[in-house]
N, C-alpha and C. Protein backbone atom coordinates (compact mmCIF):
# COMPACT_ATOMS: atom_id res chain seq x y z
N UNK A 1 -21.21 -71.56 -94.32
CA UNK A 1 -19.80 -71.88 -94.25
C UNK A 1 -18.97 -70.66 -94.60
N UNK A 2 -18.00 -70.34 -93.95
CA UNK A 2 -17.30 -69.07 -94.17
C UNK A 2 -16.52 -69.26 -95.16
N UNK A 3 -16.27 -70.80 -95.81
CA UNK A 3 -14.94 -70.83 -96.77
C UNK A 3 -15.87 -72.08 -98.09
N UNK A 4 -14.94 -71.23 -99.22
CA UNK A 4 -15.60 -72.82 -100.23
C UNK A 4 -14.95 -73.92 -100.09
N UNK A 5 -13.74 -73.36 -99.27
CA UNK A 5 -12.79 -74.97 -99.49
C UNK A 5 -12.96 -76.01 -98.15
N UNK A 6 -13.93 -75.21 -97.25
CA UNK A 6 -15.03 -76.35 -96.32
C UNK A 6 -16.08 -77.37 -96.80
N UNK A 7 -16.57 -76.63 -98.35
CA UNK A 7 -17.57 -77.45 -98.59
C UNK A 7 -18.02 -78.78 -98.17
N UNK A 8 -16.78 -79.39 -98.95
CA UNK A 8 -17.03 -80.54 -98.62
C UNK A 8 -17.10 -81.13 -97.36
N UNK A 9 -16.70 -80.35 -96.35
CA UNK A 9 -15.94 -80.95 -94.23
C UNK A 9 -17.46 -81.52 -93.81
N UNK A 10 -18.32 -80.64 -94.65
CA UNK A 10 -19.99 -81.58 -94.30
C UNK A 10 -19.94 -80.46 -92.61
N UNK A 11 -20.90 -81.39 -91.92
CA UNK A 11 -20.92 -80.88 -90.43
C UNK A 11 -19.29 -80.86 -89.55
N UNK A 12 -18.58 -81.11 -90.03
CA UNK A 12 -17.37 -80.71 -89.17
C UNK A 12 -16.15 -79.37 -89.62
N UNK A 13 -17.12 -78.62 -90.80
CA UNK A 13 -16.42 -78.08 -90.81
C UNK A 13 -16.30 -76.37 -90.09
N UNK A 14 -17.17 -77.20 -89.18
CA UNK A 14 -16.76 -75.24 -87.79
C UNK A 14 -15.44 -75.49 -86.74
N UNK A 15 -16.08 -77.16 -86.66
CA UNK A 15 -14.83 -78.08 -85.74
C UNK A 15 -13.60 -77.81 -86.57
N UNK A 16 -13.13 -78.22 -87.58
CA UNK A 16 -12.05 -78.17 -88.01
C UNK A 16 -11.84 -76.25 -88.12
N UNK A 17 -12.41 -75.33 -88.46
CA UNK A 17 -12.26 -73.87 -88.14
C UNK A 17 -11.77 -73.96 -86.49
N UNK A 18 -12.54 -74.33 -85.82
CA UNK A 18 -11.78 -74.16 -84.40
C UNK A 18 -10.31 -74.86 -83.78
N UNK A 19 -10.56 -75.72 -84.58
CA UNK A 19 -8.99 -76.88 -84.07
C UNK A 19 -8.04 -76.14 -84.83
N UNK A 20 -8.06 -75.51 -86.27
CA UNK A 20 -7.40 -74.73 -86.85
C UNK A 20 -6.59 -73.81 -86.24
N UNK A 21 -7.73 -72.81 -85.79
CA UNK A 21 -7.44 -71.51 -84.75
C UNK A 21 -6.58 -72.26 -83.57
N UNK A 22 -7.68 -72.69 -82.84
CA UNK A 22 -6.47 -73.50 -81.57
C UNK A 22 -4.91 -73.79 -82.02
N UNK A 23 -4.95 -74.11 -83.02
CA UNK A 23 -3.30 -74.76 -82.96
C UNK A 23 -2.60 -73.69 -83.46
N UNK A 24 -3.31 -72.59 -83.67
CA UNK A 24 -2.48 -71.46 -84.38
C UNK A 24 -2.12 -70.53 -83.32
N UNK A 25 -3.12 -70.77 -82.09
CA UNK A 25 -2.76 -69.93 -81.08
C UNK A 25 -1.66 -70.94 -79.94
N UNK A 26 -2.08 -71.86 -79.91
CA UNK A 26 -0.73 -72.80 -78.85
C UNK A 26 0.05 -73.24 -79.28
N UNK A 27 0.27 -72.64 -80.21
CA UNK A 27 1.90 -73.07 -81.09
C UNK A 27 2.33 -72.00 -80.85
N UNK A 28 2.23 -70.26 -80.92
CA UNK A 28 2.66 -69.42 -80.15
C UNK A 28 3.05 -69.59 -78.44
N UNK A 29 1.96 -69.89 -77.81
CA UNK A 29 2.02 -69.92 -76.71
C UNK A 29 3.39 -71.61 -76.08
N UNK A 30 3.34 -72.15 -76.81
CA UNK A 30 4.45 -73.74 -76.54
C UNK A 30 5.64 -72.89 -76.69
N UNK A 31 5.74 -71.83 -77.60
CA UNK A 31 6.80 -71.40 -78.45
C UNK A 31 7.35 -70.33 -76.88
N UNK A 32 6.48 -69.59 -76.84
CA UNK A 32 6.82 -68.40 -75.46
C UNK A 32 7.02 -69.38 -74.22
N UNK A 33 6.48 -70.71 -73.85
CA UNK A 33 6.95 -71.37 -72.70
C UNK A 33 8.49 -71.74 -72.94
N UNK A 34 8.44 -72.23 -74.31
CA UNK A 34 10.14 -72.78 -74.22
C UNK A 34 10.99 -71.97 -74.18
N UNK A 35 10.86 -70.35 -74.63
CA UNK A 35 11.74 -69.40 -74.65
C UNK A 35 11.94 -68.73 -73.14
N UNK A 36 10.62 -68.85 -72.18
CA UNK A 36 10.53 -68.05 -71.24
C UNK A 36 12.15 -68.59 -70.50
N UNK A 37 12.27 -69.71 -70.42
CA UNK A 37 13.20 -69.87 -69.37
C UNK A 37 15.03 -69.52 -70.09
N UNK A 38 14.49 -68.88 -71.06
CA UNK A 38 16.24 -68.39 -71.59
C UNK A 38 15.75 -66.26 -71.78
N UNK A 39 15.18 -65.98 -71.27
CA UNK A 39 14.74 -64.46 -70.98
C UNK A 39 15.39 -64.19 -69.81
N UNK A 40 16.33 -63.66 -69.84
CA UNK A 40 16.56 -62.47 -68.58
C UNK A 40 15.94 -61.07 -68.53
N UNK A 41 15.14 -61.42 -67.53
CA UNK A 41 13.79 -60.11 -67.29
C UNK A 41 14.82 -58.90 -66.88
N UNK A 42 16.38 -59.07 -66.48
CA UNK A 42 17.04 -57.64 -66.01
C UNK A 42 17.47 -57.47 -67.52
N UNK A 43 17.54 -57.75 -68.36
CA UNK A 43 18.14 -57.81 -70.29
C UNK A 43 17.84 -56.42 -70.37
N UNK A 44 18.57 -55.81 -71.50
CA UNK A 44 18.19 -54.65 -72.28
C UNK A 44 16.85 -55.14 -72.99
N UNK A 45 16.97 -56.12 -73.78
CA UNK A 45 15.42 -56.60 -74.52
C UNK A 45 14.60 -56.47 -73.98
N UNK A 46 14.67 -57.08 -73.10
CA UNK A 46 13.23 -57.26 -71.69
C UNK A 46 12.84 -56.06 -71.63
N UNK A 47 13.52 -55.04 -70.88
CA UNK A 47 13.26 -53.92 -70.53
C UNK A 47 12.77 -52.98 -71.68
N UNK A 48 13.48 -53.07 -72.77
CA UNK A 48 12.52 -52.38 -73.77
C UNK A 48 11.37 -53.00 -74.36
N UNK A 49 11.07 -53.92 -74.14
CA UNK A 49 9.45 -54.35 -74.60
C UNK A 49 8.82 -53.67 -73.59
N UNK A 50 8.98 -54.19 -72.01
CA UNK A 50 8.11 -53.51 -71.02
C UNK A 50 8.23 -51.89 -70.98
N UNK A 51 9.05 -51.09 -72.04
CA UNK A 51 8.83 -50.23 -72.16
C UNK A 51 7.74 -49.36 -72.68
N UNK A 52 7.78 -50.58 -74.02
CA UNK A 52 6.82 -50.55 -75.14
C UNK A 52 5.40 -50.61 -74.63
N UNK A 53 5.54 -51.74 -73.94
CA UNK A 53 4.05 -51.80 -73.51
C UNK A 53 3.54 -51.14 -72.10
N UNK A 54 4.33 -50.45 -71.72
CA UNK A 54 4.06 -49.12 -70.83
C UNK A 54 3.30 -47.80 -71.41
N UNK A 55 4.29 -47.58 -72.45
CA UNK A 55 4.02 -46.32 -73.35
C UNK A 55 2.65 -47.26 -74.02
N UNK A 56 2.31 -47.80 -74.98
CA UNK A 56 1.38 -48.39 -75.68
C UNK A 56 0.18 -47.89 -74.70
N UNK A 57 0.46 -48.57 -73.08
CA UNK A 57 -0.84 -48.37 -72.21
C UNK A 57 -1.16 -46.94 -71.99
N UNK A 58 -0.09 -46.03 -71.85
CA UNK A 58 -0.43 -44.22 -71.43
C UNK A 58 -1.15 -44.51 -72.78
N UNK A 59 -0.49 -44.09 -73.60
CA UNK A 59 -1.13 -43.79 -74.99
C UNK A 59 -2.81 -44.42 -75.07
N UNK A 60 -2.45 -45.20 -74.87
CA UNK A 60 -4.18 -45.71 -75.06
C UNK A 60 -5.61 -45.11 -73.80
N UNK A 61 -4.71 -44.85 -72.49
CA UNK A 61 -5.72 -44.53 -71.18
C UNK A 61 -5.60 -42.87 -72.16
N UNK A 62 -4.48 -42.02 -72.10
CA UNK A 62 -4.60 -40.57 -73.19
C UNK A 62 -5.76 -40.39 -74.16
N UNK A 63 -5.91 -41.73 -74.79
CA UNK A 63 -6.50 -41.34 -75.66
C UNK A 63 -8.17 -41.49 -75.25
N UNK A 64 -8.15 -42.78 -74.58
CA UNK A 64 -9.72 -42.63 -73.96
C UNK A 64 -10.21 -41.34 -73.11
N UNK A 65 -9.22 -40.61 -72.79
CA UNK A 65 -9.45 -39.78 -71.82
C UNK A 65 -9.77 -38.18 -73.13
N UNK A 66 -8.81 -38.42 -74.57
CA UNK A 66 -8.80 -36.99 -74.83
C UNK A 66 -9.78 -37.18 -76.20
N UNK A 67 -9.87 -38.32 -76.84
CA UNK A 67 -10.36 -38.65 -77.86
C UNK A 67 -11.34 -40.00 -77.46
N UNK A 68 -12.31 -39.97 -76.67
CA UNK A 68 -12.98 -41.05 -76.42
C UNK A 68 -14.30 -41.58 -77.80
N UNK A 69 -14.07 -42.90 -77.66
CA UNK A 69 -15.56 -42.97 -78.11
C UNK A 69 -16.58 -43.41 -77.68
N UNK A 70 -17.85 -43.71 -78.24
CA UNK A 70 -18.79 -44.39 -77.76
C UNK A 70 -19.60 -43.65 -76.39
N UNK A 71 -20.13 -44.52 -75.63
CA UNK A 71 -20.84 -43.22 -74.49
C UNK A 71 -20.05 -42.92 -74.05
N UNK A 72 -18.45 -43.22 -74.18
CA UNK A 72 -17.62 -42.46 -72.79
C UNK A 72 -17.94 -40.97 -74.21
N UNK A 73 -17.33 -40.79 -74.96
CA UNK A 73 -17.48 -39.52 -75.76
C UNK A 73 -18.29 -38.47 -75.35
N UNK A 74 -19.91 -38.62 -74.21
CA UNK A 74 -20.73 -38.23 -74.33
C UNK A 74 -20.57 -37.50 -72.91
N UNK A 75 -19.70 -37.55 -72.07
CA UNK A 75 -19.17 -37.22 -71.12
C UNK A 75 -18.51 -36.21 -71.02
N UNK A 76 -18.79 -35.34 -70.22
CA UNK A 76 -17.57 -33.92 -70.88
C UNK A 76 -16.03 -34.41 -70.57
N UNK A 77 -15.19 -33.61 -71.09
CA UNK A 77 -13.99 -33.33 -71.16
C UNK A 77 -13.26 -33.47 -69.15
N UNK A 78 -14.03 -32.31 -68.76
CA UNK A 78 -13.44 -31.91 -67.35
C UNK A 78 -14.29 -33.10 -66.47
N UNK A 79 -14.89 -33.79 -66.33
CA UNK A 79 -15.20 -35.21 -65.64
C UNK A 79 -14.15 -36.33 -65.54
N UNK A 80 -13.67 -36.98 -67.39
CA UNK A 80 -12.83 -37.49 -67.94
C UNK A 80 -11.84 -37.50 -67.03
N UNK A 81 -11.41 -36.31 -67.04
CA UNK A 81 -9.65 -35.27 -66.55
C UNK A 81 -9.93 -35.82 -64.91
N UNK A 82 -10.64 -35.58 -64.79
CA UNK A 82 -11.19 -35.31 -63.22
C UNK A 82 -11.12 -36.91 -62.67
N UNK A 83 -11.96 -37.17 -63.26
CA UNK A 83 -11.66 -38.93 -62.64
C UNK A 83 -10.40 -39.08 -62.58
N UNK A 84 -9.32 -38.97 -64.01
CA UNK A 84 -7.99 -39.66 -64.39
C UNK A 84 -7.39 -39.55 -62.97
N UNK A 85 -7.68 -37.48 -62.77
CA UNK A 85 -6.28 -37.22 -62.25
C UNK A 85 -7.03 -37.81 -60.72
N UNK A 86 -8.29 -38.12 -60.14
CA UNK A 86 -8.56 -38.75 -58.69
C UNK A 86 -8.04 -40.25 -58.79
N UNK A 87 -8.10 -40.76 -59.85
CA UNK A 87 -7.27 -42.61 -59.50
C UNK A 87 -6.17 -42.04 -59.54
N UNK A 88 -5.50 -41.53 -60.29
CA UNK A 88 -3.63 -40.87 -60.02
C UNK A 88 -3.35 -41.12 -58.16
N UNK A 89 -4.29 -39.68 -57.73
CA UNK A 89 -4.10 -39.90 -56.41
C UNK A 89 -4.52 -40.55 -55.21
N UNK A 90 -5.54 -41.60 -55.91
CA UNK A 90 -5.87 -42.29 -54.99
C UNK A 90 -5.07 -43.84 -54.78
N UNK A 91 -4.60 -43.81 -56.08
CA UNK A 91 -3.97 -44.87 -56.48
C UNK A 91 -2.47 -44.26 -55.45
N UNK A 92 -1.90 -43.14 -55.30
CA UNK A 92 -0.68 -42.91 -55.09
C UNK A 92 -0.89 -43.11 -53.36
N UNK A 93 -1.75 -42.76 -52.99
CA UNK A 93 -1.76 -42.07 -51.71
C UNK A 93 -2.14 -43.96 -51.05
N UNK A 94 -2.64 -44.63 -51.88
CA UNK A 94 -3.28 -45.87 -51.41
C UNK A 94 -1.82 -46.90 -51.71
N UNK A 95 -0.51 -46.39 -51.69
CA UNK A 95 0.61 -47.54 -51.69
C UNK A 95 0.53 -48.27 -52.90
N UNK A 96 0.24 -47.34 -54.21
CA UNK A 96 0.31 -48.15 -55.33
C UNK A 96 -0.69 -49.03 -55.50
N UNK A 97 -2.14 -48.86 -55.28
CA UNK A 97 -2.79 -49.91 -54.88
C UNK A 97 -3.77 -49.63 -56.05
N UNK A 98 -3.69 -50.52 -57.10
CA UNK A 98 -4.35 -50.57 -58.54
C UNK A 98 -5.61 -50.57 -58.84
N UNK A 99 -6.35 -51.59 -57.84
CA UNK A 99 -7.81 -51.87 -57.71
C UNK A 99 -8.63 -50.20 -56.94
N UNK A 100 -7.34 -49.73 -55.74
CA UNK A 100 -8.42 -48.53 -55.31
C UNK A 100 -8.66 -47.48 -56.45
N UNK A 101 -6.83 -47.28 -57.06
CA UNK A 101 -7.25 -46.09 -57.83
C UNK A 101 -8.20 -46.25 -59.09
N UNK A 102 -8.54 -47.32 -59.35
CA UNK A 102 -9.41 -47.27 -60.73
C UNK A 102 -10.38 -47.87 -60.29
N UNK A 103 -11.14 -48.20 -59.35
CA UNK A 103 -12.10 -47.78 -58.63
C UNK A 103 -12.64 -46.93 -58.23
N UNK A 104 -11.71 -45.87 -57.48
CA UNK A 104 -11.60 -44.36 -56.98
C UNK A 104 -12.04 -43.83 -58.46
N UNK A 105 -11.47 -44.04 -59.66
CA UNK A 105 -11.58 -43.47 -61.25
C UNK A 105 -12.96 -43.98 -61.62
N UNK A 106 -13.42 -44.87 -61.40
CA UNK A 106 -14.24 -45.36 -62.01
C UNK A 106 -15.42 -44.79 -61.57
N UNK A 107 -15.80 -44.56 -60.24
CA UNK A 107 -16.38 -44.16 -59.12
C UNK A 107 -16.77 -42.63 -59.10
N UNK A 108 -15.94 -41.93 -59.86
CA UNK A 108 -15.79 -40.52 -59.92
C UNK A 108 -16.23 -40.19 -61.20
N UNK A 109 -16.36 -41.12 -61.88
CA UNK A 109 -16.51 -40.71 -63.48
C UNK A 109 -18.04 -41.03 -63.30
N UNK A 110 -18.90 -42.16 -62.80
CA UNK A 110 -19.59 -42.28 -62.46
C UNK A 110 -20.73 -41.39 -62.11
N UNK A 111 -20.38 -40.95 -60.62
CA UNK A 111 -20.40 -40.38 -59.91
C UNK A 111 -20.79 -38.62 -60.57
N UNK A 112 -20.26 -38.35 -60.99
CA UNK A 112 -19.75 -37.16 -62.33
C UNK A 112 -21.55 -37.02 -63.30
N UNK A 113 -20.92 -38.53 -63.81
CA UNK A 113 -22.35 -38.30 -65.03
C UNK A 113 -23.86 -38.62 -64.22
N UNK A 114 -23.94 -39.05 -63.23
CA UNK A 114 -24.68 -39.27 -62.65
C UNK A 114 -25.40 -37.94 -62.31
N UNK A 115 -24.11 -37.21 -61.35
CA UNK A 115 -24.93 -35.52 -61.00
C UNK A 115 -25.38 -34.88 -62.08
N UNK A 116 -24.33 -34.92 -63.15
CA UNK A 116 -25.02 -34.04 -64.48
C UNK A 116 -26.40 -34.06 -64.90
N UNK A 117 -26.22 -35.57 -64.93
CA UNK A 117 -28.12 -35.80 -65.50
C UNK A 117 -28.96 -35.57 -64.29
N UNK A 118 -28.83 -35.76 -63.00
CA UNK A 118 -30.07 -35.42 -61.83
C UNK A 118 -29.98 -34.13 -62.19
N UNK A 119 -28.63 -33.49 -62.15
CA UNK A 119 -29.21 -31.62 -62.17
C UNK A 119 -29.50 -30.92 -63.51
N UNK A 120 -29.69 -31.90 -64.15
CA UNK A 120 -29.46 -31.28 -65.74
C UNK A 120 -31.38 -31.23 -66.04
C-alpha cells in the first residue's frame, strides 16, 4: 500500500487511488470545457500562451539536439545538427508538411548512426 491512511480500504484501496486521481484530472479537464467557449483564440491571452508553448517546444527540440541524453547523447554532435537542419527543409520545401519533415529527421538521424557503425 503506498499510504498508511489506506490501511484500512482492505482490497479497494488501489481502486479508490485511481478514482482519486481520475477526479483530480476531470475536474481540470470539465473546468477547461466550460471555459473553452468564453476564450477568444484572436485575445492577447491566447496568443501569449501559444507563445509560451512555442518557445517551451524550440527550447526543448534545442536542447535534445545540443544537450541530449540517453542513446541520443551517443550520437555525434554534426548528425544531430544534420538531421534538425534536413526536417527544417524537408518540412519547408514539403508545404509545411509535419509528418515528412520529422520523418525526413528521423530518417537521417537514423540513417547517420547506422553508416557510422557499418564503417566504424
Amino acid at each position: 500500500m503506498p499510504s498508511a491512511a489506506l490501511d484500512g480500504a482492505g482490497p479497494w484501496g488501489p481502486f479508490l487511488i485511481i478514482l482519486v486521481g481520475a477526479a483530480a484530472t476531470y475536474v481540470w479537464r470539465a473546468l477547461g470545457v466550460a471555459l473553452s467557449g468564453r476564450i477568444d483564440p484572436e485575445g492577447a491571452v491566447f496568443q501569449w500562451v501559444a507563445c509560451i508553448a512555442y518557445a517551451l517546444l524550440a527550447a526543448l527540440v534545442a536542447r535534445m539536439i545540443v544537450l541530449p541524453t540517453g542513446p541520443l547523447a551517443q550520437t555525434p554532435m554534426i548528425d544531430r545538427v544534420g538531421a534538425a537542419m534536413l526536417a527544417f527543409a524537408v518540412y519547408f520545401a514539403g508545404r509545411r508538411n509535419m509528418l515528412l519533415g520529422v520523418g525526413a529527421g528521423a530518417g537521417a538521424l537514423v540513417l547517420a548512426t547506422y553508416v557510422r557503425t557499418v564503417w566504424s
